[in-house]
Protein backbone atom coordinates (compact mmCIF):
# COMPACT_ATOMS: atom_id res chain seq x y z
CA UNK A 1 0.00 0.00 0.00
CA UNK A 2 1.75 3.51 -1.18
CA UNK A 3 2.56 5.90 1.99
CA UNK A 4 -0.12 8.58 1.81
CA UNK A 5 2.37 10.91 4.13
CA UNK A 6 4.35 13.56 2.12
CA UNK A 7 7.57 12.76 2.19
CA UNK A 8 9.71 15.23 4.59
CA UNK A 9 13.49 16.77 3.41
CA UNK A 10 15.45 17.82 6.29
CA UNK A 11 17.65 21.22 4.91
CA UNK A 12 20.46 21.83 8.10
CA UNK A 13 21.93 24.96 8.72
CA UNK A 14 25.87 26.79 8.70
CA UNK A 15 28.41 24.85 10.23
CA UNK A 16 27.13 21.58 10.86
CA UNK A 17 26.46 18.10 8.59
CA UNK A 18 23.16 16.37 7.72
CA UNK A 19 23.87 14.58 10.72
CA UNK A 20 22.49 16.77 12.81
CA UNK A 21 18.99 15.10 11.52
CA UNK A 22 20.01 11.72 12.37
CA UNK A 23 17.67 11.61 16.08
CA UNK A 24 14.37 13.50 13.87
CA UNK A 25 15.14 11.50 10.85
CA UNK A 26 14.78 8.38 12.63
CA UNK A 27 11.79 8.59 14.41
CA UNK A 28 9.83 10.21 11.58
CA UNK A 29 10.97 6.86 9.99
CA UNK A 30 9.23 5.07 12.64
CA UNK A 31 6.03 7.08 12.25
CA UNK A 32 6.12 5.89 8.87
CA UNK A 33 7.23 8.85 6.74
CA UNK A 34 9.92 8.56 3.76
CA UNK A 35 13.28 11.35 4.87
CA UNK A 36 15.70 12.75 3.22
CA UNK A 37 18.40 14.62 4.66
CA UNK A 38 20.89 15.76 1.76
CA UNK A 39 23.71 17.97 2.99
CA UNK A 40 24.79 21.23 1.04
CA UNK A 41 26.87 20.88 -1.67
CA UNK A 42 30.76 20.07 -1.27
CA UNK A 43 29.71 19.15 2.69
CA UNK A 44 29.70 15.35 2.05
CA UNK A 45 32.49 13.50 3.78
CA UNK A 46 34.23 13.38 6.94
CA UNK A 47 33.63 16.12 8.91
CA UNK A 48 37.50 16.04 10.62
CA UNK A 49 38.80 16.06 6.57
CA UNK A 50 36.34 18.47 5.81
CA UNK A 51 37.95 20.68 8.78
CA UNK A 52 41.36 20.23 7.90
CA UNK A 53 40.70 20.01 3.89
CA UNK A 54 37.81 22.31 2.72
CA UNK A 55 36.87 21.42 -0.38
CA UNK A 56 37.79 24.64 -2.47
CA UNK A 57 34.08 24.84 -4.03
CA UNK A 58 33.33 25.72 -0.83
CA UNK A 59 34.32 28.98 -0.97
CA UNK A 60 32.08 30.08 -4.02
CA UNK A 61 28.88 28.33 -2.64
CA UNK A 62 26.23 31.12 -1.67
CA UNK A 63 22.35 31.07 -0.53
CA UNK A 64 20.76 30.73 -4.14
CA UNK A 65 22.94 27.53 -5.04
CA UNK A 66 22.14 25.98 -1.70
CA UNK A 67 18.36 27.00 -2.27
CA UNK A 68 18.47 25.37 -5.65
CA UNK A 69 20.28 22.46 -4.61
CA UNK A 70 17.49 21.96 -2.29
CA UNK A 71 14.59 22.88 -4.52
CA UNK A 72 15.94 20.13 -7.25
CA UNK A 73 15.83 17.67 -4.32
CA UNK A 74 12.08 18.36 -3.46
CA UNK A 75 11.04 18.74 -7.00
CA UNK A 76 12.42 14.84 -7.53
CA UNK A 77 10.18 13.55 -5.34
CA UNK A 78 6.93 12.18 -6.10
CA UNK A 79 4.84 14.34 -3.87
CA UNK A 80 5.85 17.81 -2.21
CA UNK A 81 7.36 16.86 0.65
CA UNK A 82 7.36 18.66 3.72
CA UNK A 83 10.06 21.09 4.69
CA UNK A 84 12.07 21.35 8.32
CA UNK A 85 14.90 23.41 8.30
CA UNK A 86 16.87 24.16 11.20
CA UNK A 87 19.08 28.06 11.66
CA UNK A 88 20.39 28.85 8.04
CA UNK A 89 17.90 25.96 7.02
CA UNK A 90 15.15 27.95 8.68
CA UNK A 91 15.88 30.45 6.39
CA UNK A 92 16.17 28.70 3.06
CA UNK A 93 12.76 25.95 4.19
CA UNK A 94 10.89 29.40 3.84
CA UNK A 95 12.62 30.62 0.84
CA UNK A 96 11.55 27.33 -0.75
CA UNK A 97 7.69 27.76 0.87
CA UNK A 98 7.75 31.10 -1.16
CA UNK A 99 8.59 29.50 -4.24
CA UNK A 100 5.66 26.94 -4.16
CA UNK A 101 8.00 24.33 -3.15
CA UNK A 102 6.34 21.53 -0.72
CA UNK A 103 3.44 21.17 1.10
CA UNK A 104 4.32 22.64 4.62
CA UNK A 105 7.47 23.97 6.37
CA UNK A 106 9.07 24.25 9.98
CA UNK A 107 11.39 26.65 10.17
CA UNK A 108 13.62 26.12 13.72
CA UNK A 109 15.27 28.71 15.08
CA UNK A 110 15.78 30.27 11.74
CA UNK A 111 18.20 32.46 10.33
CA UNK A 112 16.94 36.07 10.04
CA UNK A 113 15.23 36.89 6.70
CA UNK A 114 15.43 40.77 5.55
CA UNK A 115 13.64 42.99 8.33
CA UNK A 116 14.92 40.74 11.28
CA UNK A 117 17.30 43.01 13.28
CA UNK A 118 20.16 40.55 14.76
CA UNK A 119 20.39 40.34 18.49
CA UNK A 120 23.88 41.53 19.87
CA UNK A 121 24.33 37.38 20.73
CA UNK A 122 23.54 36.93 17.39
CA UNK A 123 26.47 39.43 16.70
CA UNK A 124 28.98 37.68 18.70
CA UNK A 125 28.29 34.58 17.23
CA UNK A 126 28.34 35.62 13.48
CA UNK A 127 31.89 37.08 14.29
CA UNK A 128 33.83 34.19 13.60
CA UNK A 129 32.90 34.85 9.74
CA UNK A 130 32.19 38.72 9.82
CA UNK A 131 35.13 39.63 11.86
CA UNK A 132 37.25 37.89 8.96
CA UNK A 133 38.36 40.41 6.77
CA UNK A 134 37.71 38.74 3.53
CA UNK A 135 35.05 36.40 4.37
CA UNK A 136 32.86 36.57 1.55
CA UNK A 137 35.33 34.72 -0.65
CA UNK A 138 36.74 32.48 2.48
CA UNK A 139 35.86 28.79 3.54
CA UNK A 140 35.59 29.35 7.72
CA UNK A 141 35.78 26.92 10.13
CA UNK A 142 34.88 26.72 13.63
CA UNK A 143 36.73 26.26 16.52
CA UNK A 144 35.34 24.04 19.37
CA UNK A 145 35.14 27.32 21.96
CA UNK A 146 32.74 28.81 19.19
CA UNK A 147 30.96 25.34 18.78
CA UNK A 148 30.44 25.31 22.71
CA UNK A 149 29.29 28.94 23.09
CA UNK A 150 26.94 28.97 20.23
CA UNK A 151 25.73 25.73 19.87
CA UNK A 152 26.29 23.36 22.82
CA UNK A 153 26.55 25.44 26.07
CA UNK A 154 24.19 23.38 27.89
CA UNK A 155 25.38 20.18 27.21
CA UNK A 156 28.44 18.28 29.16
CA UNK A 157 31.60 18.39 28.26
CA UNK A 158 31.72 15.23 26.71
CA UNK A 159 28.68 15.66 24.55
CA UNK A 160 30.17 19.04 23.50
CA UNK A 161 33.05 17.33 22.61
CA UNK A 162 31.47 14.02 21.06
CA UNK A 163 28.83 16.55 18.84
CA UNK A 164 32.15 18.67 17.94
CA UNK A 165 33.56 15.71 16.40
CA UNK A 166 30.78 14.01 14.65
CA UNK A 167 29.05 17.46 13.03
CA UNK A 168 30.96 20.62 12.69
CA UNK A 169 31.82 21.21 9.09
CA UNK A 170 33.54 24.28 7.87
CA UNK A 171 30.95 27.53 6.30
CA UNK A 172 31.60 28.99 3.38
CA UNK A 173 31.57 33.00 4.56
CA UNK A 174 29.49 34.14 1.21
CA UNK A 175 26.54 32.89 2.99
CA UNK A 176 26.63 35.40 5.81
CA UNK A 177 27.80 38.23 3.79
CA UNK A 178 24.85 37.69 1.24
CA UNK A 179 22.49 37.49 3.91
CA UNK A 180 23.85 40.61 5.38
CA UNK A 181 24.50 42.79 1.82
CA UNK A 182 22.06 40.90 -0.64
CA UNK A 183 18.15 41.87 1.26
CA UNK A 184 16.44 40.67 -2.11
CA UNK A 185 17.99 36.47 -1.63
CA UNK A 186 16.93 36.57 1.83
CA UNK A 187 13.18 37.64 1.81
CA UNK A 188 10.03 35.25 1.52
CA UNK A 189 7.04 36.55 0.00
CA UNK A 190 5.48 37.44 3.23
CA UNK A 191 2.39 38.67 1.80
CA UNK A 192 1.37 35.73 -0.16
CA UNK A 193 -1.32 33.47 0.66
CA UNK A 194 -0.28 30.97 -1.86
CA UNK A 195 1.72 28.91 0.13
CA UNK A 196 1.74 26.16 2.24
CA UNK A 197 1.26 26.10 5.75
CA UNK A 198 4.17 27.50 8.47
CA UNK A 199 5.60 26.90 11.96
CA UNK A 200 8.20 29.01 13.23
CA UNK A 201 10.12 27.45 15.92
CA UNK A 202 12.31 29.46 18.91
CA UNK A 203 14.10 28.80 21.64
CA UNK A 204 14.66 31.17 25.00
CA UNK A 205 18.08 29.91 25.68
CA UNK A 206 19.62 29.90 21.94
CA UNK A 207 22.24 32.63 21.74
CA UNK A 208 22.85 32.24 17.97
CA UNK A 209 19.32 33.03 16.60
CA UNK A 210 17.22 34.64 19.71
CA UNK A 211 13.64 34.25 20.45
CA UNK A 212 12.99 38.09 20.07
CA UNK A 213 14.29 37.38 16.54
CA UNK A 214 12.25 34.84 15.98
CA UNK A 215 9.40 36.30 17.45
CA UNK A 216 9.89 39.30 14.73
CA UNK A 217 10.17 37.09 11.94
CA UNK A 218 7.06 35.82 12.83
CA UNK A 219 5.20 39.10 12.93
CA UNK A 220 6.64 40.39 9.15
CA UNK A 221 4.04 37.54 7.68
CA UNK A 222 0.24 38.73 6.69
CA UNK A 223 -2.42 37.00 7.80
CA UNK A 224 -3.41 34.58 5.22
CA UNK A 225 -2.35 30.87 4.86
CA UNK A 226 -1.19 29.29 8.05
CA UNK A 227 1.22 30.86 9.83
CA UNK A 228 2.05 29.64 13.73
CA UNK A 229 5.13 29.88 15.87
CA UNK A 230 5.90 28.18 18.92
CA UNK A 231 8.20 29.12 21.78
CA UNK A 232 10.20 26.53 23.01
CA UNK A 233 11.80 27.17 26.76
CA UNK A 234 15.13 26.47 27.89
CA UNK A 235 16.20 25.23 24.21
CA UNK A 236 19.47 26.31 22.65
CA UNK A 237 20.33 26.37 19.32
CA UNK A 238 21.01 22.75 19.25
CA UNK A 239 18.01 22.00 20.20
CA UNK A 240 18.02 19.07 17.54
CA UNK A 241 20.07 17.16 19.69
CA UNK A 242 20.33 18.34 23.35
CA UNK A 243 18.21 16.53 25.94
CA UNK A 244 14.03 17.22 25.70
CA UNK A 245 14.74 17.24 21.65
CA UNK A 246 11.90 14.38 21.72
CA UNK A 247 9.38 16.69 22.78
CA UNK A 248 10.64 19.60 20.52
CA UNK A 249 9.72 16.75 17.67
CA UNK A 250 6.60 15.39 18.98
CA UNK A 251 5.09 18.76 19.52
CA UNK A 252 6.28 19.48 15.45
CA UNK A 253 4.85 16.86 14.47
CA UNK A 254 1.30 17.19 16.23
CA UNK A 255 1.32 20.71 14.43
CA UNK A 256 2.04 18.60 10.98
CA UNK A 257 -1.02 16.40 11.67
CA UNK A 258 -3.25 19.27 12.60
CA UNK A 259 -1.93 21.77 10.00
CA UNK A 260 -0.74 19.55 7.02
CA UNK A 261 -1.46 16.17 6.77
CA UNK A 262 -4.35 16.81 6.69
CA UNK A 263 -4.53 19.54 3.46
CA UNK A 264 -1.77 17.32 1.70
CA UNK A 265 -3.96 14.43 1.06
C-alpha cells in the first residue's frame, strides 16, 4: 500500500552536517514517513577532513545555489514533501515555501530573513565569519570554543566534545555576507497566501538566533495561509540534539497532523 504521508526533506543549517537530523530522521521513519536529509553541496564527507581540507568549491557556494540544490531535491520527489529546516535551514525551508516548493514547512530557530534586526548574541556569534576580513570569498571553520558557546553550552563536556567531532563542518563566509548585503535572496514573500502552511520554531536559551528574533520574523508575515510559531523554553540552538529534543519533535509533528497532513492528502 503507497505511503499517503508527504515525504519530509530535512535542509540543516551553517556549520554543521546532515547529521544533525540523524535523532528526527529516525523517528519520523518510525512514524512511517519517507526522509531525506541531503547535505549542502561540497559538505559530504568526513567532517574532521572536511575541517582540515575544505573542499575549495566551498568557498564560491552562496544562498541561491544551496536553495536550488534543495529545490531540485524536493522537485524529484513524487509528492511535495514537507520542509524542516533548522538556523540557516530555517531560512532557506521558507525561501523554498515562497517559491511553491512543498506542502508545509518548519522553520527552527531560523536564520533572520530581511527585516529581522540581529540580536547583539547573534552578533557575537556571526563574528567568527564577519570579523574575517575577507570572508565573503573564504571557507571558515569553527573552533570548538565557538561550537560550545553557540551551539552546545548546555550540554556536558563530553557531549560538547562528542557533537564537535561528529558534526561541525567548515561555512563557506558568502553565505553570511549575502544574507547581510544581498536583502532581495533573503526575503520570503510574506504577503502571499499561496503557500503552504508555516511553523516558526524558537528557543529562550539559543544565543545564535534569539527568540525576540524569531518572534519578529514571525510578525513580518500577513495574515493569510497558516502561519504559527511556537516558543520553546530552555532550548538552545542545538536544540536538535540536546536533551528534551523528543518533545521539541513530537510537539512538530502534532502541528504537521493538525496543520498539514491533513490539506496534503
Amino acid at each position: 500500500m503507497p505511503n499517503e504521508r508527504p515525504p519530509i526533506l530535512f535542509v540543516h543549517g551553517a556549520w554543521v552536517n546532515a547529521r544533525c537530523w540523524d535523532g528526527w530522521k529516525a523517528r519520523a521513519e518510525a512514524l512511517g514517513y519517507e526522509c531525506h536529509a541531503p547535505s549542502w553541496p561540497h559538505l559530504d564527507g568526513v567532517p574532521a577532513e572536511l575541517r582540515r581540507h575544505p573542499p575549495a568549491e566551498l568557498a564560491n557556494l552562496g544562498i541561491e545555489q544551496i536553495v536550488a540544490h534543495y529545490e531540485a531535491i524536493a522537485k524529484a520527489l513524487p509528492r511535495p514533501p514537507i520542509l524542516i529546516g533548522h538556523s540557516f535551514g530555517g531560512l532557506f525551508v521558507q525561501l523554498l515555501l515562497t517559491r511553491g516548493i512543498g506542502c508545509g514547512a518548519v522553520a527552527i530557530h531560523p536564520a533572520p530573513p530581511a527585516g529581522v534586526v540581529p540580536s547583539w548574541s547573534a552578533v557575537k556569534a556571526s563574528w567568527p565569519v564577519i570579523g574575517t576580513w575577507g570572508h565573503w570569498k573564504k571557507v571558515i571553520p569553527m573552533s570548538f570554543a565557538d561550537w560550545v558557546w553557540c551551539f552546545t553550552h548546555q550540554l556536558p563536556v563530553a557531549d560538547q566534545n562528542a557533537t564537535y567531532d561528529a558534526l561541525v563542518v567548515p561555512c563557506p563566509g558568502k553565505v553570511y555576507f549575502e544574507a547581510a548585503t544581498k536583502p532581495a535572496l533573503v526575503t520570503p514573500d510574506f504577503a502571499t497566501k499561496e503557500r503552504g502552511p508555516l511553523l516558526i520554531v524558537s528557543g529562550d536559551a539559543d544565543r545564535t538566533v534569539t527568540a525576540i528574533m524569531n518572534a519578529t520574523n514571525f510578525t513580518l508575515y500577513k495574515k493569510g495561509a497558516v502561519i504559527e510559531k511556537m516558543p520553546t523554553v530552555g532550548r538552545s540552538h542545538f536544540t536538535l540534539g540536546e536533551p528534551g529534543w523528543e518533545q521539541v519533535f513530537d510537539d512538530v509533528f502534532a502541528w504537521l497532523g493538525r496543520r498539514v497532513l491533513k490539506e496534503a492528502k
